[in-house]
N, C-alpha and C. Protein backbone atom coordinates (compact mmCIF):
# COMPACT_ATOMS: atom_id res chain seq x y z
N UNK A 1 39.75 20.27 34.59
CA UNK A 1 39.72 18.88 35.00
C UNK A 1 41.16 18.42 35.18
N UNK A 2 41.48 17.70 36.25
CA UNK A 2 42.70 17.35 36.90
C UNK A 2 42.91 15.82 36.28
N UNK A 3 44.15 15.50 36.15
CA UNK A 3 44.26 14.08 35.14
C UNK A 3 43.84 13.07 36.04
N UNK A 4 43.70 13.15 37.74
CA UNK A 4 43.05 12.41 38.77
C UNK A 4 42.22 12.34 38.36
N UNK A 5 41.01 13.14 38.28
CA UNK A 5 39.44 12.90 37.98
C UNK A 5 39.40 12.48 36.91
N UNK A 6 40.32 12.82 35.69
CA UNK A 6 39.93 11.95 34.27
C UNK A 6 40.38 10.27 34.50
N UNK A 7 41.26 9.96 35.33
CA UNK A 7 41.54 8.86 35.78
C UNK A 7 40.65 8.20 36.66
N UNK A 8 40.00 8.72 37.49
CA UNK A 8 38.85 8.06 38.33
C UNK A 8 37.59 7.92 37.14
N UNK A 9 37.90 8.68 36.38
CA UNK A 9 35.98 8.67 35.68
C UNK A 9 36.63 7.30 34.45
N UNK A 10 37.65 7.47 34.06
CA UNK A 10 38.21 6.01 33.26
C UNK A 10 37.64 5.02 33.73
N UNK A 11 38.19 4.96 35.22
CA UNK A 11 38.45 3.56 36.10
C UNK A 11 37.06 3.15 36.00
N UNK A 12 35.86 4.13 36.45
CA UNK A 12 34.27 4.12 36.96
C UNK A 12 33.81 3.41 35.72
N UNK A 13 34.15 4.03 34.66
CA UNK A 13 33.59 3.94 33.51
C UNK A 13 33.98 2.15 33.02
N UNK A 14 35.40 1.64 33.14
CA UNK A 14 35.90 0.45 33.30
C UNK A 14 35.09 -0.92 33.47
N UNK A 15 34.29 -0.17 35.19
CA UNK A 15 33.55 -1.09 35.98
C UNK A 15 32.26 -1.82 35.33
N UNK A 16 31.26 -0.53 34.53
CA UNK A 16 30.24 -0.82 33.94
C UNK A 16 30.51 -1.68 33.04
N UNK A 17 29.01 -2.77 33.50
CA UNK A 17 29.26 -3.98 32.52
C UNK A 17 29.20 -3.46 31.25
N UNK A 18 29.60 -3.93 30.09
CA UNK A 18 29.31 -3.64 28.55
C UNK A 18 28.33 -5.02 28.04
N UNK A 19 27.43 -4.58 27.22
CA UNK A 19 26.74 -5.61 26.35
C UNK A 19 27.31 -6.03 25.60
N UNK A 20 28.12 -7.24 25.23
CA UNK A 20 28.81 -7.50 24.40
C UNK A 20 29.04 -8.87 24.56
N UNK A 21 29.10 -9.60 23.08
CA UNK A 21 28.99 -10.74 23.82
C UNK A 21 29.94 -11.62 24.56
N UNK A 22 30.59 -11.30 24.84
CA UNK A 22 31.88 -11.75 26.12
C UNK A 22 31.09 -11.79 27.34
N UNK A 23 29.56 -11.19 27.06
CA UNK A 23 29.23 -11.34 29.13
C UNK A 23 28.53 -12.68 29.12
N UNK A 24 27.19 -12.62 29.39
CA UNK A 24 27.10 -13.88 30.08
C UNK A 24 25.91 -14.25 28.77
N UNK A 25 25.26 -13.40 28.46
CA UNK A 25 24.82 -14.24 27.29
C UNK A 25 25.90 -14.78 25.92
N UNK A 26 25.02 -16.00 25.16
CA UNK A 26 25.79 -16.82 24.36
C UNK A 26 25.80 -15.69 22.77
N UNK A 27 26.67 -16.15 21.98
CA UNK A 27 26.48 -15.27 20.95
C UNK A 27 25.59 -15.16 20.01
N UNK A 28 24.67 -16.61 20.15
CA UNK A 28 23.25 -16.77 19.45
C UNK A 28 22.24 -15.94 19.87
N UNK A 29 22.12 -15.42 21.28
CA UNK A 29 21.21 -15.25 21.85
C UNK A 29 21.42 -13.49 21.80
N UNK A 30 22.56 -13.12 21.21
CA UNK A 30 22.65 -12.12 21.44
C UNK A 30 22.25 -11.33 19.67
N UNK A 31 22.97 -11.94 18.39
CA UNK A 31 22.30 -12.01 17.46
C UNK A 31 20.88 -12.28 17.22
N UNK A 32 20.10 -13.03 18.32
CA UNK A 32 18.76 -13.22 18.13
C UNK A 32 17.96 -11.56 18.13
N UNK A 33 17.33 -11.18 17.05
CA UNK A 33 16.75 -10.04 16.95
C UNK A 33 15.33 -9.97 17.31
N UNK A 34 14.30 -11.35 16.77
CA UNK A 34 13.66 -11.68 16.87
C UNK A 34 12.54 -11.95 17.77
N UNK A 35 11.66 -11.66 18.69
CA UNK A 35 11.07 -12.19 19.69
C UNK A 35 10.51 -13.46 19.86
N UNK A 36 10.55 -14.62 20.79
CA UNK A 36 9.85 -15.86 20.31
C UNK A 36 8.06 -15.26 19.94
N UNK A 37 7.42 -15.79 19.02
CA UNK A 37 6.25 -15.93 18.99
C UNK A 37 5.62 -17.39 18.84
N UNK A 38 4.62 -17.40 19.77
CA UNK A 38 4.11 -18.82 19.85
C UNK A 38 2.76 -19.26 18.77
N UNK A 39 2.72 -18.40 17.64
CA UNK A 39 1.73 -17.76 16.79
C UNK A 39 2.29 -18.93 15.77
N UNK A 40 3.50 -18.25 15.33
CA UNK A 40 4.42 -19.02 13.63
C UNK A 40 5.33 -19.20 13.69
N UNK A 41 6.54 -19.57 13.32
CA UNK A 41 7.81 -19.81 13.26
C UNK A 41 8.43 -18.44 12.70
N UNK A 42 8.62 -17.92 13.29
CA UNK A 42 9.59 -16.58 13.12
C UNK A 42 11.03 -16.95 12.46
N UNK A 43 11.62 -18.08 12.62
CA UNK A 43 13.10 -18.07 12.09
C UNK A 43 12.81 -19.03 11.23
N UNK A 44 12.16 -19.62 10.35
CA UNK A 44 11.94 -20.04 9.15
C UNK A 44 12.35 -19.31 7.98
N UNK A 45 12.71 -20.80 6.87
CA UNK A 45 13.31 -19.99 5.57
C UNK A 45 12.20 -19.07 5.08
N UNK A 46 12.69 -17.94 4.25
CA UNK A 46 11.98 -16.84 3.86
C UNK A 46 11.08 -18.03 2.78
N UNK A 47 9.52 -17.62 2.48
CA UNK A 47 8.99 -18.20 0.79
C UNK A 47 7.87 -17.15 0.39
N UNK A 48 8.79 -17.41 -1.03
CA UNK A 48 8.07 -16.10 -1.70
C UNK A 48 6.19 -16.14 -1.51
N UNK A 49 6.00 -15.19 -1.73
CA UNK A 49 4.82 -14.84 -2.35
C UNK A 49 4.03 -15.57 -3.75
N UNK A 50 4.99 -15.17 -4.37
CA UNK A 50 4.55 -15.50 -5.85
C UNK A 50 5.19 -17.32 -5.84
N UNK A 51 4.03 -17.95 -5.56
CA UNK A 51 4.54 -19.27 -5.98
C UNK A 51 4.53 -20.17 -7.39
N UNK A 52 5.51 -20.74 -7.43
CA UNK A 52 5.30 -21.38 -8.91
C UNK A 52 4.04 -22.33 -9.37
N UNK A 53 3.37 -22.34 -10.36
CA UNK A 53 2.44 -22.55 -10.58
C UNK A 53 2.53 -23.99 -11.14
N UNK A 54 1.32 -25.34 -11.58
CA UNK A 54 1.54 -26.60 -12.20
C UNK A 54 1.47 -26.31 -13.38
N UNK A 55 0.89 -24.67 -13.73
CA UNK A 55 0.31 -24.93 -15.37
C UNK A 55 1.35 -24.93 -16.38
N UNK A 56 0.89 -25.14 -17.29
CA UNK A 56 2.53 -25.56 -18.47
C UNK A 56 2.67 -24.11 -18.61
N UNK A 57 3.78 -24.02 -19.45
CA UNK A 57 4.11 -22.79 -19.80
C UNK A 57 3.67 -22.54 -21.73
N UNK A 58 2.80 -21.81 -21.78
CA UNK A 58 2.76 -21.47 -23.25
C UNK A 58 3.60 -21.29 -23.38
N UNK A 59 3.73 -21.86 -25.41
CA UNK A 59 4.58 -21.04 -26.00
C UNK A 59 4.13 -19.09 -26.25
N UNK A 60 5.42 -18.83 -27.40
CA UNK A 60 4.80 -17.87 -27.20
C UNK A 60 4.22 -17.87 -28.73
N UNK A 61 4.15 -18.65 -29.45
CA UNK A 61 3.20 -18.25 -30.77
C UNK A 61 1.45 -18.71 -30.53
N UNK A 62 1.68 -19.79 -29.32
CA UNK A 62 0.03 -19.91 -28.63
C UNK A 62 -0.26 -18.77 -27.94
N UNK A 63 0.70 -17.94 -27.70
CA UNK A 63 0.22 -16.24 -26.55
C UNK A 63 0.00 -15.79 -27.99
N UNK A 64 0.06 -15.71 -28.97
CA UNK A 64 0.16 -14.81 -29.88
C UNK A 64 -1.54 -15.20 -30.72
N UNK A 65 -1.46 -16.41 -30.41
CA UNK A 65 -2.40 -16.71 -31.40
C UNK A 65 -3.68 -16.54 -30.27
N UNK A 66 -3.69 -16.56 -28.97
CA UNK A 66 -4.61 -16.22 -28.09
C UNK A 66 -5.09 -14.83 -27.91
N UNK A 67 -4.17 -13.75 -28.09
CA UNK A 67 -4.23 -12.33 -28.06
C UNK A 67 -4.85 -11.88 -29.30
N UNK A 68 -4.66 -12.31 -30.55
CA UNK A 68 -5.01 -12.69 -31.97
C UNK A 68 -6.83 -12.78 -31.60
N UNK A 69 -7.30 -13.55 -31.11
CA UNK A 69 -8.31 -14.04 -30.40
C UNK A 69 -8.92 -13.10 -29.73
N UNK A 70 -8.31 -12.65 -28.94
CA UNK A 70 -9.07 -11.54 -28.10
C UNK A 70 -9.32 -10.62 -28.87
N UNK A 71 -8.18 -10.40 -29.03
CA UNK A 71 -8.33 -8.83 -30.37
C UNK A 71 -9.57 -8.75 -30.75
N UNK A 72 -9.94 -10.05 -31.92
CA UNK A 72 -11.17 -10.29 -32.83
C UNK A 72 -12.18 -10.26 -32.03
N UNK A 73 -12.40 -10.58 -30.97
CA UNK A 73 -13.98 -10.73 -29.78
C UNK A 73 -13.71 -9.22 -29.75
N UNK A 74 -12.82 -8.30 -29.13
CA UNK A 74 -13.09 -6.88 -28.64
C UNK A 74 -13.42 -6.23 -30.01
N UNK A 75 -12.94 -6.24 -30.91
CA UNK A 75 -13.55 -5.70 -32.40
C UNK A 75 -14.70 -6.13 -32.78
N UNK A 76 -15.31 -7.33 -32.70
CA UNK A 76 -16.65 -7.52 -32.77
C UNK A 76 -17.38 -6.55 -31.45
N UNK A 77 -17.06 -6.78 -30.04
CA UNK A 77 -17.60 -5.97 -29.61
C UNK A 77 -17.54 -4.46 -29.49
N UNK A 78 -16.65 -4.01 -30.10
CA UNK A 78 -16.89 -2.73 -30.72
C UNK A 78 -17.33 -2.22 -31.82
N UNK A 79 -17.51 -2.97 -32.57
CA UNK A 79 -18.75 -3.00 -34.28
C UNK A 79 -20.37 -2.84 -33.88
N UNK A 80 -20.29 -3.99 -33.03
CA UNK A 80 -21.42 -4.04 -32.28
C UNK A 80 -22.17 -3.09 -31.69
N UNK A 81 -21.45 -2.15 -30.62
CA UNK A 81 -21.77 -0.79 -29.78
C UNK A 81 -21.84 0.21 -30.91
N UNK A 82 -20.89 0.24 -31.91
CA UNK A 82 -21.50 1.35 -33.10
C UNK A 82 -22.52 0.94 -33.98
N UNK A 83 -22.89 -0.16 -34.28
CA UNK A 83 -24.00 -0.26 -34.91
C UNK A 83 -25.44 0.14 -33.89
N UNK A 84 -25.38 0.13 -33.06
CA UNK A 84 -26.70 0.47 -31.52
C UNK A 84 -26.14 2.07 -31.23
N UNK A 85 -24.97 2.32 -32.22
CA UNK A 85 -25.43 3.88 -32.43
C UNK A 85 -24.40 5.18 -31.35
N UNK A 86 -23.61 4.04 -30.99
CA UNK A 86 -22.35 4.58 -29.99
C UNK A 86 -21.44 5.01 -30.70
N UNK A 87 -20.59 6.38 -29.97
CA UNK A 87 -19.56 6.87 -30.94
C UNK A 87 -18.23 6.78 -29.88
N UNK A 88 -17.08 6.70 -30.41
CA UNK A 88 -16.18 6.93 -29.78
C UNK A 88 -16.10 8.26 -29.12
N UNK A 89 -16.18 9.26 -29.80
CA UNK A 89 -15.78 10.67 -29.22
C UNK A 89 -17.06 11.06 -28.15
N UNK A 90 -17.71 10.28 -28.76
CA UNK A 90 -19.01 10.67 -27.20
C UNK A 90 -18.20 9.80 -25.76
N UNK A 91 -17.98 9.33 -25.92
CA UNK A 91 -17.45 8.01 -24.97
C UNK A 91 -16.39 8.85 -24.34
N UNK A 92 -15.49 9.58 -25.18
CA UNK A 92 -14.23 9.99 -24.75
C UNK A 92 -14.91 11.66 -23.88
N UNK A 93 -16.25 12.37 -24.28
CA UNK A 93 -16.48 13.22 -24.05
C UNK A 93 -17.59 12.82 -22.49
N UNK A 94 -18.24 11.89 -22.46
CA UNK A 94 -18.56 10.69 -21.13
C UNK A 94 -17.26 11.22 -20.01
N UNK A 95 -16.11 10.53 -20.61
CA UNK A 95 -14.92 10.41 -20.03
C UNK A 95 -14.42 11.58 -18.83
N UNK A 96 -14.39 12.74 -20.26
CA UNK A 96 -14.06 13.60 -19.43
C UNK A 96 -15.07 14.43 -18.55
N UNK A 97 -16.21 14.16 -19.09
CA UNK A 97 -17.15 15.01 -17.63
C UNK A 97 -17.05 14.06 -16.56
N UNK A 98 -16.90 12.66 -16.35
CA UNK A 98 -16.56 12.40 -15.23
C UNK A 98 -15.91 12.07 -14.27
N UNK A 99 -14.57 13.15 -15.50
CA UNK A 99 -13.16 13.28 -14.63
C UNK A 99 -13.65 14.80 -13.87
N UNK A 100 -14.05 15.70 -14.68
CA UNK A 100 -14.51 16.83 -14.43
C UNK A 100 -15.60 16.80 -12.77
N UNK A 101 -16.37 15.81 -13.14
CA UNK A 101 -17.29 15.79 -11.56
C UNK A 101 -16.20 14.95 -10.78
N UNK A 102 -15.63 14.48 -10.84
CA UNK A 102 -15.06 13.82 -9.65
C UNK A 102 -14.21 14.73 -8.96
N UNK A 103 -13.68 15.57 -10.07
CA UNK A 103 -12.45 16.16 -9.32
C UNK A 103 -13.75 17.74 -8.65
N UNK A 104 -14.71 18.05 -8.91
CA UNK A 104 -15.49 18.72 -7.87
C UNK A 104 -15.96 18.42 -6.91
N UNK A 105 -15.90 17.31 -6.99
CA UNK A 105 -16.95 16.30 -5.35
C UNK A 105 -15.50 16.09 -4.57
N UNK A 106 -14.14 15.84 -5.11
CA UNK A 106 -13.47 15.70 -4.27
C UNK A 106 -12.99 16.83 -3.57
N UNK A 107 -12.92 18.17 -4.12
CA UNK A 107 -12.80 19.47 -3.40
C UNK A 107 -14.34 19.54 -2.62
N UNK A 108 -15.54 19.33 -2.58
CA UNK A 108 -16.46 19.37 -1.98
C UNK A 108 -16.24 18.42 -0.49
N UNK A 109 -15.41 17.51 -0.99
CA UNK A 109 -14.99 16.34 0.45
C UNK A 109 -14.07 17.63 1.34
N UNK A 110 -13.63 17.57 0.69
CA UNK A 110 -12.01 18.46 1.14
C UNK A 110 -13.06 19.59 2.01
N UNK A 111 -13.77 20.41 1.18
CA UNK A 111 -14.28 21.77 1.82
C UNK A 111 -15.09 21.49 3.42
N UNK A 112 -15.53 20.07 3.30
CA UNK A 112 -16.63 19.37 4.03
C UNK A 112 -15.62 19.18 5.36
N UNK A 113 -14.34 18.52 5.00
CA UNK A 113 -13.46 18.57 5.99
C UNK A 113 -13.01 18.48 6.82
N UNK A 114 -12.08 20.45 5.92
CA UNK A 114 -12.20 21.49 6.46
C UNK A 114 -13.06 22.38 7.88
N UNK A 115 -14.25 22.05 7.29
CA UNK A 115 -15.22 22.87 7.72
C UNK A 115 -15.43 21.95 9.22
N UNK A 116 -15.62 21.06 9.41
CA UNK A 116 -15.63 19.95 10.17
C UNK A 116 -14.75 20.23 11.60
N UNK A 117 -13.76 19.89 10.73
CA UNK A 117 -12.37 20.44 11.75
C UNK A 117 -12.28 21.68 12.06
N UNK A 118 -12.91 22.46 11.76
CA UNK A 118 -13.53 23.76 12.17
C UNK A 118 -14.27 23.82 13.24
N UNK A 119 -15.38 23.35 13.07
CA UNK A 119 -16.09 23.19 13.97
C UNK A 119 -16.17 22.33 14.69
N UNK A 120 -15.15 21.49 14.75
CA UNK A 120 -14.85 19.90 15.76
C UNK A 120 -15.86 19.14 15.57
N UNK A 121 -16.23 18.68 14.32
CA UNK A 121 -17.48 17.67 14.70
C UNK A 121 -16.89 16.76 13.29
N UNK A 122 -17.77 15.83 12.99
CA UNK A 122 -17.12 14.82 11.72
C UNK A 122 -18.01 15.48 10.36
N UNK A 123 -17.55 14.77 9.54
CA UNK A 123 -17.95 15.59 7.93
C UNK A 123 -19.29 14.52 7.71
N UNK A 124 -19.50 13.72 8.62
CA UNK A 124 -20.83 12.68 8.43
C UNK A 124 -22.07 13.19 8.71
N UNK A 125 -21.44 14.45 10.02
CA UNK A 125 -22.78 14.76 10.43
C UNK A 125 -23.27 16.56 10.19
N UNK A 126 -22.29 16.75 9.37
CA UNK A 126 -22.12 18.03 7.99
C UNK A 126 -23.34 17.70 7.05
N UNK A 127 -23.44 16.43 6.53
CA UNK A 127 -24.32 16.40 5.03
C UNK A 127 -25.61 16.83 5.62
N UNK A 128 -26.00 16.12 6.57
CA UNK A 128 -27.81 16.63 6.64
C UNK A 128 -28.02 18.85 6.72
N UNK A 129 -26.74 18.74 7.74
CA UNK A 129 -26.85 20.64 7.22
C UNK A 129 -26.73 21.09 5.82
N UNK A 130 -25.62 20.71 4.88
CA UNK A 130 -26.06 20.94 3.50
C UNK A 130 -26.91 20.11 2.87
N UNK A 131 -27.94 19.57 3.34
CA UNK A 131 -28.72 18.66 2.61
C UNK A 131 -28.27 17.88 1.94
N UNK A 132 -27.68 17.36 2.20
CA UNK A 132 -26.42 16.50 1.19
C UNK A 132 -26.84 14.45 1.89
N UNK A 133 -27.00 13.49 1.14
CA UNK A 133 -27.68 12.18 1.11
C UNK A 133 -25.94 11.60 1.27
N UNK A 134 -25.53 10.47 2.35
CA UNK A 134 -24.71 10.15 2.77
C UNK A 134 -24.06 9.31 1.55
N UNK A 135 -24.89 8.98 1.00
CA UNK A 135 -24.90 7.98 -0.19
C UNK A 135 -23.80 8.68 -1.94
N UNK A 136 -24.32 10.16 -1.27
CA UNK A 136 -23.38 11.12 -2.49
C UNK A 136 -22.05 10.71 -2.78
């Protein structure tokens, strides 16, 4: 490359307008990121989510004495379920068989699929071939 042609491709390059705001838009318009929408106010102050509430603020020995409260209702209702003959460790053994079936029906989803996308069709219209009730 000859310092002519790096000098002509300068000059060319010179000509092209640049986006910036020195051209003909204003500098608001060019910071504007935004699209107008005729929906909501798009450039409105941000407001939270979580708005502040009218209710007073407990103390915290009324949180204490309310939790106090609960406590005593969930202990009655757990006196209650063992006297009608309920055990904890059954409950906890409940628990885990129906961590145990879930996590088989969800590899059964998975296998269902699979199989689906196999055969290009949806896993909805899979159950009536394994006899399987949509409702499972």
């Amino acid at each position: 490359m000859t310092t002519e042609q790096s000098a002509e491709e300068h000059d060319t390059a010179d000509k092209i307008p640049a986006s910036t705001p020195e051209g003909n838009k204003s500098k608001r318009e060019v910071l504007k990121r935004t699209p107008f929408s005729k929906f909501r106010k798009v450039h409105s102050n941000f407001k939270s989510p979580l708005q502040g509430t009218d209710r007073a603020k407990v103390s915290p020995a009324e949180e204490v004495a309310e939790l106090e409260r609960q406590r005593e209702r969930l202990d009655a209702e757990i006196a209650q379920l063992e006297a009608e003959g309920y055990r904890v460790d059954e409950l906890e053994q409940h628990i885990d068989m129906l961590h145990e079936y879930n996590d088989i029906k969800d590899i059964g989803q998975l296998l269902l699929g699979r199989i689906a996308a196999h055969r290009g069709t949806t896993t909805r219209a899979l159950y009536p071939q394994f006899g399987l009730e949509l409702d499972d």
